[in-house]
C-alpha atoms as a PDB file:
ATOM      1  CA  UNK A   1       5.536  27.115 -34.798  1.00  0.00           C
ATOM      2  CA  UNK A   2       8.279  26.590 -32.261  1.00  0.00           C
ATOM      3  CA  UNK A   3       9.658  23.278 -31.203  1.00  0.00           C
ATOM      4  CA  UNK A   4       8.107  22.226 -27.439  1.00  0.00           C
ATOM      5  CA  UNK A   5      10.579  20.971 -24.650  1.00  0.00           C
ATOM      6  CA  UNK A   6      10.066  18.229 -22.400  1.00  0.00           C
ATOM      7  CA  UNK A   7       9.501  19.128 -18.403  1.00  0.00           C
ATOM      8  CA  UNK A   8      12.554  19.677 -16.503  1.00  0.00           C
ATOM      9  CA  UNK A   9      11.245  17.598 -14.200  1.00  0.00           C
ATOM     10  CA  UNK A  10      13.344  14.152 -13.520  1.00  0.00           C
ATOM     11  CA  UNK A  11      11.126  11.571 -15.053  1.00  0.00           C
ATOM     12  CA  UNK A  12       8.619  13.864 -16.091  1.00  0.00           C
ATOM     13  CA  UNK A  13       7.381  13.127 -19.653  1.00  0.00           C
ATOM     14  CA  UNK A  14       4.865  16.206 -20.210  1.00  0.00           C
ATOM     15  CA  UNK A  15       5.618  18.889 -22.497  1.00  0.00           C
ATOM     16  CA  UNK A  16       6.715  22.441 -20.681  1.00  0.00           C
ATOM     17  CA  UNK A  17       4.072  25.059 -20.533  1.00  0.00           C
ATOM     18  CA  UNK A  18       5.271  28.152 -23.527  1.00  0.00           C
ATOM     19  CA  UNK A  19       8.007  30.090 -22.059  1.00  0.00           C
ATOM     20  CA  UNK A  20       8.621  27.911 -19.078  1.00  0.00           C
ATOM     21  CA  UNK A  21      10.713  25.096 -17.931  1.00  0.00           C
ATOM     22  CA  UNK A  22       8.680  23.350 -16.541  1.00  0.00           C
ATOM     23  CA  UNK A  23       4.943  21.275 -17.196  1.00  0.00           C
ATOM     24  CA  UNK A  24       1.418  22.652 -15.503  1.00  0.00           C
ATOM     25  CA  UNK A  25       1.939  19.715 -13.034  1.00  0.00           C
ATOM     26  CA  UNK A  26       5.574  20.629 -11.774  1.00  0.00           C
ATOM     27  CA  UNK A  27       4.918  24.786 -11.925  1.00  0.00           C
ATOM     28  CA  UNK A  28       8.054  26.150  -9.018  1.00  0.00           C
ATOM     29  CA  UNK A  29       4.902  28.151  -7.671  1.00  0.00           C
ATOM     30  CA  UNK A  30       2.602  25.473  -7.271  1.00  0.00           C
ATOM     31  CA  UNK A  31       4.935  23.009  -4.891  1.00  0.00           C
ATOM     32  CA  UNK A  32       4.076  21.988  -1.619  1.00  0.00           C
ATOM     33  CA  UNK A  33       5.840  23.718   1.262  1.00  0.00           C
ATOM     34  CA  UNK A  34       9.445  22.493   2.160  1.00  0.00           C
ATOM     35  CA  UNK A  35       8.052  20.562   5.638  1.00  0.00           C
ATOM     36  CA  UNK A  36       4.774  18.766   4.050  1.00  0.00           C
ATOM     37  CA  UNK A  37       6.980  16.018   2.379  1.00  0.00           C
ATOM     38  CA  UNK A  38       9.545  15.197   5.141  1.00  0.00           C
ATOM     39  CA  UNK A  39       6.019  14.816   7.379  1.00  0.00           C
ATOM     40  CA  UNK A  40       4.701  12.483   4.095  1.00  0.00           C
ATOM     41  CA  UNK A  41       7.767  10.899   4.045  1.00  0.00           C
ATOM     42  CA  UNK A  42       7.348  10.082   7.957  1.00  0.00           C
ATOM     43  CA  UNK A  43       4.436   9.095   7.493  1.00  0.00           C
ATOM     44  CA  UNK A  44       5.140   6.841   4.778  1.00  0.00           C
ATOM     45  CA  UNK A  45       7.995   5.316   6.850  1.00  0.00           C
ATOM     46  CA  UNK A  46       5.514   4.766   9.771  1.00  0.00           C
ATOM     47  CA  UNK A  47       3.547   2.776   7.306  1.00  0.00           C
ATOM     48  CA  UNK A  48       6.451   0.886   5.816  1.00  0.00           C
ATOM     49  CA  UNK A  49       7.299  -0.261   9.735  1.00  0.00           C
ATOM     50  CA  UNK A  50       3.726  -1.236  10.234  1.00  0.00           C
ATOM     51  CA  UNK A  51       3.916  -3.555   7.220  1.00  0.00           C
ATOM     52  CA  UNK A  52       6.548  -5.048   8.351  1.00  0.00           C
ATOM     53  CA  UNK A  53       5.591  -5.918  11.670  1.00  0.00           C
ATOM     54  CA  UNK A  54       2.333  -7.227  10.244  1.00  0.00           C
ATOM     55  CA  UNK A  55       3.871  -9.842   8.225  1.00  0.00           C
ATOM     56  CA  UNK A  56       4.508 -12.175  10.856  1.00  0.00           C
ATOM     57  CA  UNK A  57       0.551 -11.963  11.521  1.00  0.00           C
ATOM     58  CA  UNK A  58      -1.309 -15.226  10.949  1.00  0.00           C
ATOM     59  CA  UNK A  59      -3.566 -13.536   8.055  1.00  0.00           C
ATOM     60  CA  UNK A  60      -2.975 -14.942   5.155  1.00  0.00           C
ATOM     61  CA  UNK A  61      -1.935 -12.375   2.058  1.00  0.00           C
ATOM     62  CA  UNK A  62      -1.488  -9.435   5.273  1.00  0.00           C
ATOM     63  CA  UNK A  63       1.989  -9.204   3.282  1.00  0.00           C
ATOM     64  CA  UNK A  64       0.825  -8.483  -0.032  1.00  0.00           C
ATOM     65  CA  UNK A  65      -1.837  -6.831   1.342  1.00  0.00           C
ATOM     66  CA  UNK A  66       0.498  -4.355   2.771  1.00  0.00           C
ATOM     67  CA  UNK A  67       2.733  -4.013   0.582  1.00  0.00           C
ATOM     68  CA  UNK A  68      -0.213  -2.661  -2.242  1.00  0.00           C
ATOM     69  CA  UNK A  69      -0.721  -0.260   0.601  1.00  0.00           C
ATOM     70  CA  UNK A  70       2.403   0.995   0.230  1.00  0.00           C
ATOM     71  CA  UNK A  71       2.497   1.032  -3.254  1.00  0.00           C
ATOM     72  CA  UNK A  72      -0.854   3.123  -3.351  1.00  0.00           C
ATOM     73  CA  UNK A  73       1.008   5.577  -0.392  1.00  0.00           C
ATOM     74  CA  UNK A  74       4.190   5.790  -2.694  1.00  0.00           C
ATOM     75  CA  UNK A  75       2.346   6.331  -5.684  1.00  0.00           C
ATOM     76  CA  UNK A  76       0.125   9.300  -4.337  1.00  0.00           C
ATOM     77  CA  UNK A  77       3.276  10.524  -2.710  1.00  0.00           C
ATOM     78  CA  UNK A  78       5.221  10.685  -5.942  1.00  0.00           C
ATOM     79  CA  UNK A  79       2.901  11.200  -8.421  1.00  0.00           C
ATOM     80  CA  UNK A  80       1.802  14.470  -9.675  1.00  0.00           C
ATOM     81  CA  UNK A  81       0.394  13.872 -12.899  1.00  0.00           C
ATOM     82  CA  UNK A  82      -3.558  13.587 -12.779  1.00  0.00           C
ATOM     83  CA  UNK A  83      -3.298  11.460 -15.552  1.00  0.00           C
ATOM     84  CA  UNK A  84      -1.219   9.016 -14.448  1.00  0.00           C
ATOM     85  CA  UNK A  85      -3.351   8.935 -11.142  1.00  0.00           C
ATOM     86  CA  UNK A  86      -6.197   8.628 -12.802  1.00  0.00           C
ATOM     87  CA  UNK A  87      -4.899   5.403 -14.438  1.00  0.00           C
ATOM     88  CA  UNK A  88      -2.940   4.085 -11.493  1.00  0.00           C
ATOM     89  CA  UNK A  89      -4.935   4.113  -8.373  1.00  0.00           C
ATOM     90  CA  UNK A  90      -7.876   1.943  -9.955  1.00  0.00           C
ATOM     91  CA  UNK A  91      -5.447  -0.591 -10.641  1.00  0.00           C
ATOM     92  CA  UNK A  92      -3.837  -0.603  -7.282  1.00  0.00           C
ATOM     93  CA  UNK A  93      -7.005  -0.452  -5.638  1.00  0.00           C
ATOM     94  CA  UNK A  94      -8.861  -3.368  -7.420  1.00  0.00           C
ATOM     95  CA  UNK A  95      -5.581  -5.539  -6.750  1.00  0.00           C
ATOM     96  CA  UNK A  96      -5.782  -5.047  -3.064  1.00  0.00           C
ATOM     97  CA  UNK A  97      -9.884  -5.458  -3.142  1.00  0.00           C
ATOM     98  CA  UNK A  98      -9.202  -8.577  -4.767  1.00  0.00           C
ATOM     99  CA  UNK A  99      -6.143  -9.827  -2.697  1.00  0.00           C
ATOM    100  CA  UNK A 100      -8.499  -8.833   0.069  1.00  0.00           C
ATOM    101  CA  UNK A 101     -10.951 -11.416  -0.979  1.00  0.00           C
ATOM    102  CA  UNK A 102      -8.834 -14.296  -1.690  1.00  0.00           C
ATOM    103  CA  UNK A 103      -7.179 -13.300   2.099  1.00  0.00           C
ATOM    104  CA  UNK A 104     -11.108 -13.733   3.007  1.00  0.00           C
ATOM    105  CA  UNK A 105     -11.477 -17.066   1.306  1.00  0.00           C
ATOM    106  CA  UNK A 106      -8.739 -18.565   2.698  1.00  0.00           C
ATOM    107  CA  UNK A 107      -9.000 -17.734   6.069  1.00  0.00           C
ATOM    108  CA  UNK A 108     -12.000 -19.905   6.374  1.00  0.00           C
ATOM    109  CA  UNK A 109     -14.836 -17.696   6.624  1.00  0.00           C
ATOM    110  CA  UNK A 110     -15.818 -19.679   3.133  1.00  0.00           C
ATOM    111  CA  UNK A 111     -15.148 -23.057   4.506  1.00  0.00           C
ATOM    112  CA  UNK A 112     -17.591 -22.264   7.502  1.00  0.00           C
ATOM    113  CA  UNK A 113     -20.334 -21.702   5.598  1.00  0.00           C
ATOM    114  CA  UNK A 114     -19.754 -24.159   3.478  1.00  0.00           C
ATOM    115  CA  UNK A 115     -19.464 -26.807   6.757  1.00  0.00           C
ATOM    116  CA  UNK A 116     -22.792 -25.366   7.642  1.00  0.00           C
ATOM    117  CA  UNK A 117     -24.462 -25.933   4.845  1.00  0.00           C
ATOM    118  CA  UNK A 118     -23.097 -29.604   4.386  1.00  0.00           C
ATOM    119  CA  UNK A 119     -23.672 -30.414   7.712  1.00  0.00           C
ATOM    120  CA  UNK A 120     -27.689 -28.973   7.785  1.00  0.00           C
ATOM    121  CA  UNK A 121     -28.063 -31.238   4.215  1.00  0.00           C
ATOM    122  CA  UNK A 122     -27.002 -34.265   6.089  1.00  0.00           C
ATOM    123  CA  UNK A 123     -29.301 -33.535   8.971  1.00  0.00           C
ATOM    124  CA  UNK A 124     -32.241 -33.224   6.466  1.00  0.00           C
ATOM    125  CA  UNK A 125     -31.157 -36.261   4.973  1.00  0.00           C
ATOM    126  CA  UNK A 126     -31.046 -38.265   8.566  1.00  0.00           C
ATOM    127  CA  UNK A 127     -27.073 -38.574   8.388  1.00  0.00           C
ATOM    128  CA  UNK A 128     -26.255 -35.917  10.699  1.00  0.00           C
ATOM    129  CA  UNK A 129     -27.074 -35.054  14.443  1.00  0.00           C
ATOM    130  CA  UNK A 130     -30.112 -32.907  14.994  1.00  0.00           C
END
């Protein structure tokens, strides 16, 4: 049995399909057309310049918000093992569904309820105003 070669790929750890240079993932006739990643690359840009105009927002964690944003856009924009996908959008998305709550817990939304909820005990309890 022959020896296997790595992708020729940059940074591409799969093992090239028999008689080729490259991996299933990076075939030369599989590739998207010359113009789609300039337009993803635009895109991405447009994103970037979004993010950074949203930092000085009030929100708190709209930074690091963002900036997962980006990561998940860079990541599906340079990524083309479905392995590695597989694995790393999960993890990107559960950190920005979870910096998304602590943004929602410290914006106030939490204290609110909680100054309702104080505020109706100490009515029931004759300390507050009715």
């Amino acid at each position: 049995m022959g020896e296997g070669r790595r992708c020729a790929r940059p940074g591409c750890r799969a093992w090239a399909m028999r008689g080729h240079d490259y991996c299933w993932a990076h075939r030369p006739g599989e590739r998207e057309p010359p113009g789609a990643s300039e337009a993803l690359r635009a895109r991405i840009e447009e994103r970037v310049a979004a993010v950074l105009e949203q930092a000085g927002s009030a929100q708190p964690l709209a930074e690091e918000i963002g900036a997962l944003r980006l990561v998940l856009a860079r990541v599906l924009a340079e990524q083309d093992d479905p392995e590695r996908l597989a694995t790393s959008i999960p993890r990107i998305v559960d950190t920005v569904v979870r910096a998304m709550r602590a943004q929602h817990a410290l914006s106030g939304a939490m204290a609110e309820h909680l100054t309702e909820a104080l505020t109706q005990v100490l009515v029931e309890l004759g300390l507050g105003e009715e």
